[in-house]
N, C-alpha and C. Protein backbone atom coordinates (compact mmCIF):
# COMPACT_ATOMS: atom_id res chain seq x y z
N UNK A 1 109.21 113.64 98.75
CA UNK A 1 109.40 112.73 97.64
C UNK A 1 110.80 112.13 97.74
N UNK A 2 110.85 111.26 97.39
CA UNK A 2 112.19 110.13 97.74
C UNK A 2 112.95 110.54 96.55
N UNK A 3 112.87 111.30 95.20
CA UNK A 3 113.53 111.49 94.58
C UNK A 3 113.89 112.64 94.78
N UNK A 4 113.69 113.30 95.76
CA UNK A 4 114.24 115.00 95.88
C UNK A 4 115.81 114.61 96.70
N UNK A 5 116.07 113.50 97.39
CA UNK A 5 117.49 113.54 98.05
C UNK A 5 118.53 113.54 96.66
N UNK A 6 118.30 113.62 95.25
CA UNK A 6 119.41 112.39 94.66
C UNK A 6 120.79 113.91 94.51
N UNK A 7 121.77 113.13 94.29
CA UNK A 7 122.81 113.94 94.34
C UNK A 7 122.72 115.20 93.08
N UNK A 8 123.47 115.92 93.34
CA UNK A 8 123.49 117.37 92.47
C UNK A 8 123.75 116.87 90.97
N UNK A 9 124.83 115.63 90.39
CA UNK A 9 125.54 115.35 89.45
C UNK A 9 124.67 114.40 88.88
N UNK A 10 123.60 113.86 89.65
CA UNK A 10 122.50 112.88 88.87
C UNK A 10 122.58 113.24 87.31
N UNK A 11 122.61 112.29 86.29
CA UNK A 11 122.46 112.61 84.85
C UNK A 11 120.60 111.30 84.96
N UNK A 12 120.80 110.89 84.89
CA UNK A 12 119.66 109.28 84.78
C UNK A 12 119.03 108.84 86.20
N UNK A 13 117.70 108.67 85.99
CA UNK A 13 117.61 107.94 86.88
C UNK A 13 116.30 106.79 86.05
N UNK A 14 116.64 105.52 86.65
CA UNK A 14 115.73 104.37 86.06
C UNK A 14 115.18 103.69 87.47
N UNK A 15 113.70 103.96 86.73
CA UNK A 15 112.57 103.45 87.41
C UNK A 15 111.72 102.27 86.99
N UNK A 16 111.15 101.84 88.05
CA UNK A 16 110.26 101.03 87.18
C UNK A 16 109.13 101.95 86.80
N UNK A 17 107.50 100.61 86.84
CA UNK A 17 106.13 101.85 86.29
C UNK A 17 105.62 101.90 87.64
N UNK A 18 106.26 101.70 88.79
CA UNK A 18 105.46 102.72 89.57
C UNK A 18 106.06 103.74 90.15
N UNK A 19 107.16 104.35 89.34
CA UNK A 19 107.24 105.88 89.15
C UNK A 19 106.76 106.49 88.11
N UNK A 20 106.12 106.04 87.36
CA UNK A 20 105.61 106.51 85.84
C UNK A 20 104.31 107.31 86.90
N UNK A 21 104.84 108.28 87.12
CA UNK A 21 103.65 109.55 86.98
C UNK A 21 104.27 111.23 86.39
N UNK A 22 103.23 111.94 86.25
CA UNK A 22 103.62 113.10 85.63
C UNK A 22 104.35 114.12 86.48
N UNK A 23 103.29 113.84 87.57
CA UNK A 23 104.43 114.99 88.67
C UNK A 23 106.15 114.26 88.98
N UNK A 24 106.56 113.20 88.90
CA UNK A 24 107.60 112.74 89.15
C UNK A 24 108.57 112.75 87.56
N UNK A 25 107.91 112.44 86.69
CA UNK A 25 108.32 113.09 85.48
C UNK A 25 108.43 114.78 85.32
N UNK A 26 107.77 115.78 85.80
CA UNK A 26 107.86 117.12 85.73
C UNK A 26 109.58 117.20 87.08
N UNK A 27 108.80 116.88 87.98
CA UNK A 27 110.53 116.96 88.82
C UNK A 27 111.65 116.99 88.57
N UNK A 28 111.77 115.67 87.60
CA UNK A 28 113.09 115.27 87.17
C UNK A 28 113.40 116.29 85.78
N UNK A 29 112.40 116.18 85.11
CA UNK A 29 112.97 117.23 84.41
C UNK A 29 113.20 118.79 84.32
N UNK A 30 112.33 119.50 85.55
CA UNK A 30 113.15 120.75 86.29
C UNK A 30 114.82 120.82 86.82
N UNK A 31 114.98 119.18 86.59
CA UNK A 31 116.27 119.18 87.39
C UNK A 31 117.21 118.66 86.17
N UNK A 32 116.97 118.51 85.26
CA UNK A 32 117.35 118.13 83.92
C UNK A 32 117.85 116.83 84.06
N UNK A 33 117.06 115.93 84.73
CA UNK A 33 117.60 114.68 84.63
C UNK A 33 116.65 113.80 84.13
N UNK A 34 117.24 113.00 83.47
CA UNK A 34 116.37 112.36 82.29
C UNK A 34 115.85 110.83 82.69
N UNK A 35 114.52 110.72 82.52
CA UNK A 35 113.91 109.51 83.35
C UNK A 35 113.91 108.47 82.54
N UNK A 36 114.45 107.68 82.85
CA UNK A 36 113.87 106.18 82.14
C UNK A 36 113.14 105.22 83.11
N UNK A 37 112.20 105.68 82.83
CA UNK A 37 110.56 104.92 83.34
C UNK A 37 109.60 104.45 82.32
N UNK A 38 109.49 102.85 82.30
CA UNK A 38 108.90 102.50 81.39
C UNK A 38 107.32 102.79 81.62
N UNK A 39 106.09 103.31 80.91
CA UNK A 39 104.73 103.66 80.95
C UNK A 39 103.92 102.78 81.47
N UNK A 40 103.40 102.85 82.47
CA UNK A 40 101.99 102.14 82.89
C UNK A 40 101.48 101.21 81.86
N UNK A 41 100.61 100.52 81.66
CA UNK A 41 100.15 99.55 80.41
C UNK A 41 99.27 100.30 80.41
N UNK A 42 98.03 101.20 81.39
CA UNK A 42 97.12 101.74 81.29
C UNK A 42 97.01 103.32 80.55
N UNK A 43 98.43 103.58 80.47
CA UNK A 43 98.34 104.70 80.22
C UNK A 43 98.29 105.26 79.06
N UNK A 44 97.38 106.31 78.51
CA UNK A 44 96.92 106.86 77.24
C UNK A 44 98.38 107.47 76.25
N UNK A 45 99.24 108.08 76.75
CA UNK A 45 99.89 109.23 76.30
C UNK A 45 101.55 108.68 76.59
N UNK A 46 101.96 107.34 75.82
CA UNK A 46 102.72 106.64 76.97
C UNK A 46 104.58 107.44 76.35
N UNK A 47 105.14 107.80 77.40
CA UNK A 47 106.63 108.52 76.68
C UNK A 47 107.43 107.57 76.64
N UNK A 48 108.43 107.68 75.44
CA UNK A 48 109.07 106.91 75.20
C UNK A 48 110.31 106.53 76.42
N UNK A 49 111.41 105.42 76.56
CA UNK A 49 112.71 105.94 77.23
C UNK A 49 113.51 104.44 76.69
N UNK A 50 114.56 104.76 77.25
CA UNK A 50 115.10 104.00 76.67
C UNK A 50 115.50 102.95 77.05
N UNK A 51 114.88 101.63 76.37
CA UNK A 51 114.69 99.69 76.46
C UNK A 51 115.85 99.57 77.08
N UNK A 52 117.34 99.64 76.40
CA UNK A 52 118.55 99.11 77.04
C UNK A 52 119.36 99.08 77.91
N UNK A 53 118.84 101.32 78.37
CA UNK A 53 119.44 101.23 79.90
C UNK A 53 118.56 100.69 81.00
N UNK A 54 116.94 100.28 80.66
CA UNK A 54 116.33 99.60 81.85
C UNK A 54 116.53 98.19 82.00
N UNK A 55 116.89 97.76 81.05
CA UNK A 55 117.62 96.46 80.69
C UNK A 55 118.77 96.59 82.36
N UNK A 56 119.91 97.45 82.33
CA UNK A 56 120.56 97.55 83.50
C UNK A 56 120.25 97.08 84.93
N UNK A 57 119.04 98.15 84.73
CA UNK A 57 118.20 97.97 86.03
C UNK A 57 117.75 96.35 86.88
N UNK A 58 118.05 95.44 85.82
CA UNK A 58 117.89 93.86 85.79
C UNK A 58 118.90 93.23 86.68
N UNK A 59 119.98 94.10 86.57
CA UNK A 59 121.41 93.29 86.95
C UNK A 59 121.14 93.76 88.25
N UNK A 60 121.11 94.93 88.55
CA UNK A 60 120.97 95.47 89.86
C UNK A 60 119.91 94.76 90.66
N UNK A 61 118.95 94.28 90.24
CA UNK A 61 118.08 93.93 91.06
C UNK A 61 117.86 92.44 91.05
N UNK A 62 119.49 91.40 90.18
CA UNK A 62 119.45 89.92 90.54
C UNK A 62 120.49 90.21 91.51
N UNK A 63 121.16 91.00 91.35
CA UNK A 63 122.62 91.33 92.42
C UNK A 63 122.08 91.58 93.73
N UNK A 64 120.79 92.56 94.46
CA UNK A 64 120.29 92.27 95.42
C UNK A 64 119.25 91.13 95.86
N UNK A 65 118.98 90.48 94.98
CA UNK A 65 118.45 89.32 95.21
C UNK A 65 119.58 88.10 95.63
N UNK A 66 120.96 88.45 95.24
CA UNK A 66 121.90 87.51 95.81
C UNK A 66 122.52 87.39 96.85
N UNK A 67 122.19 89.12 97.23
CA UNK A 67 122.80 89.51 98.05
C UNK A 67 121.82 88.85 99.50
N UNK A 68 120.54 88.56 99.22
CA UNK A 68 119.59 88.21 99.92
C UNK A 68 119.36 86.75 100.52
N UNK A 69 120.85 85.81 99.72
CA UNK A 69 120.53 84.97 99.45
C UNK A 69 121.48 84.69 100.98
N UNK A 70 122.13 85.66 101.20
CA UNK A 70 122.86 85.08 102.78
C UNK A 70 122.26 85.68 103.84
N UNK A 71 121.82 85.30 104.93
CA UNK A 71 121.24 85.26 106.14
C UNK A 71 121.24 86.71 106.80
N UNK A 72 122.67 86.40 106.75
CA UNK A 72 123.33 87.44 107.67
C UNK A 72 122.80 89.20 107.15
N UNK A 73 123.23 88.89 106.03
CA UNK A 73 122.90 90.57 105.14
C UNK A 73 121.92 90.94 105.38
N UNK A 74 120.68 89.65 104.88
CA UNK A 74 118.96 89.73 104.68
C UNK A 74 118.54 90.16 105.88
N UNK A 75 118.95 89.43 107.13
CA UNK A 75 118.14 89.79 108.50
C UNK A 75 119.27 91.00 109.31
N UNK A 76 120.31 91.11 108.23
CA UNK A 76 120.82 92.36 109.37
C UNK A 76 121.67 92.51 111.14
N UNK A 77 122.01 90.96 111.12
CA UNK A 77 122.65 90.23 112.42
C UNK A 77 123.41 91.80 112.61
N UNK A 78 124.16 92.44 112.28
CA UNK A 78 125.27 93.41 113.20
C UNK A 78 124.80 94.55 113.07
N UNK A 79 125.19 94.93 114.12
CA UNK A 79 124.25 96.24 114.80
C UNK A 79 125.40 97.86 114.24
N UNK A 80 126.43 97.46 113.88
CA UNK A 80 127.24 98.23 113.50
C UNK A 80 127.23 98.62 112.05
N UNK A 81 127.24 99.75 111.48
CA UNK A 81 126.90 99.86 110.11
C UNK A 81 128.32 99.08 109.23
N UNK A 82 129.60 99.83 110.52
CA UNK A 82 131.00 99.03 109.19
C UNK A 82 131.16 97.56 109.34
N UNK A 83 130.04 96.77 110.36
CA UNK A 83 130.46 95.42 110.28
C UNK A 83 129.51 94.82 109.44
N UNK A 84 128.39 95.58 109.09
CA UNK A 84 127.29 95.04 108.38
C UNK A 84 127.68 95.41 106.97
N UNK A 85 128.81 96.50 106.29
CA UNK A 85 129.43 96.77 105.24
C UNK A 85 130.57 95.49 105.24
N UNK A 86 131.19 95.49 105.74
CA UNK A 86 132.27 94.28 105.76
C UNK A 86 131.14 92.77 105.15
N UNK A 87 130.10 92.55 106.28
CA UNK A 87 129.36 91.21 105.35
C UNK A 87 129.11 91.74 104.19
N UNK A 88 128.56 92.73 103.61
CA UNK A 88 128.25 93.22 102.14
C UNK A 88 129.27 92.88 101.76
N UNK A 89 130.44 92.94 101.60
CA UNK A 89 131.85 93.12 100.84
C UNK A 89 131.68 91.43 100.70
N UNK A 90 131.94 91.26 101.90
CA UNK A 90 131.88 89.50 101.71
C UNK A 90 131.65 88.83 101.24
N UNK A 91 130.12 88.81 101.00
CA UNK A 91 129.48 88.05 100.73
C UNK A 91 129.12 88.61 98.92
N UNK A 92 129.59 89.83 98.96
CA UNK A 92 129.55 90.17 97.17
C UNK A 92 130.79 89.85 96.41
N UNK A 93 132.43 89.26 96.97
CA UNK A 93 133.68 88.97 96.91
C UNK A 93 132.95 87.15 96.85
N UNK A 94 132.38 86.51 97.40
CA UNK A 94 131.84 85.34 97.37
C UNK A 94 130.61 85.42 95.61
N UNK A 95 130.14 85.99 95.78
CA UNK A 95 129.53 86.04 94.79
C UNK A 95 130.01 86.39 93.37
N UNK A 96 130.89 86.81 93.48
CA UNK A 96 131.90 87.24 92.03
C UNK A 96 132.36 86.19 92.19
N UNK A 97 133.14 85.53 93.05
CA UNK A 97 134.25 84.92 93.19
C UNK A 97 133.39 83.22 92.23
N UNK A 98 132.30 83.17 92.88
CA UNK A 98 131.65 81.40 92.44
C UNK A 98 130.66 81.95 91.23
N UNK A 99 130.55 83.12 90.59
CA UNK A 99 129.45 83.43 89.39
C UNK A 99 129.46 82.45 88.78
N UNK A 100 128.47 81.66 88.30
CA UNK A 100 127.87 80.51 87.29
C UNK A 100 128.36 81.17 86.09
């Protein structure tokens, strides 16, 4: 399961609904970390979490969509992990730098 790597100090983790299942809800909370996963539409028994920190989850995922928006990042041109961190820096120093 892709959520068994997360670090020891995890407090939150926010999902969308296709982590909304029970065994991934039982996990996280053996590990006392508290899920904010909004419920399936289908689902009978739906748990609450909370609207404003998935709200967050929004920013994070226009920020990699911007990040997508340069060539280089998207297709991965350098074969080196610290030169392909350097375009990240770059091109996210470009993106702060011109924010609408």
């Amino acid at each position: 399961m892709l959520l068994a790597d997360l670090p020891d100090g995890t407090e939150e983790v926010i999902g969308d609904r296709g982590y909304d299942s029970n065994l991934i809800r039982r996990a996280l909370v053996e590990r006392n970390i508290t899920a904010c996963i909004p419920p399936k539409k289908n689902r009978k028994s739906k748990p609450s979490y909370n609207w404003h920190l998935y709200q967050q989850r929004h920013l994070i995922e226009n920020m990699f969509a911007r990040l997508k928006d340069w060539r280089r990042v998207a297709t991965r041109y350098d074969r080196c992990a610290h030169t392909f961190m350097s375009a990240i820096k770059i091109a996210a120093s470009f993106i702060f730098y011109l924010k609408e």
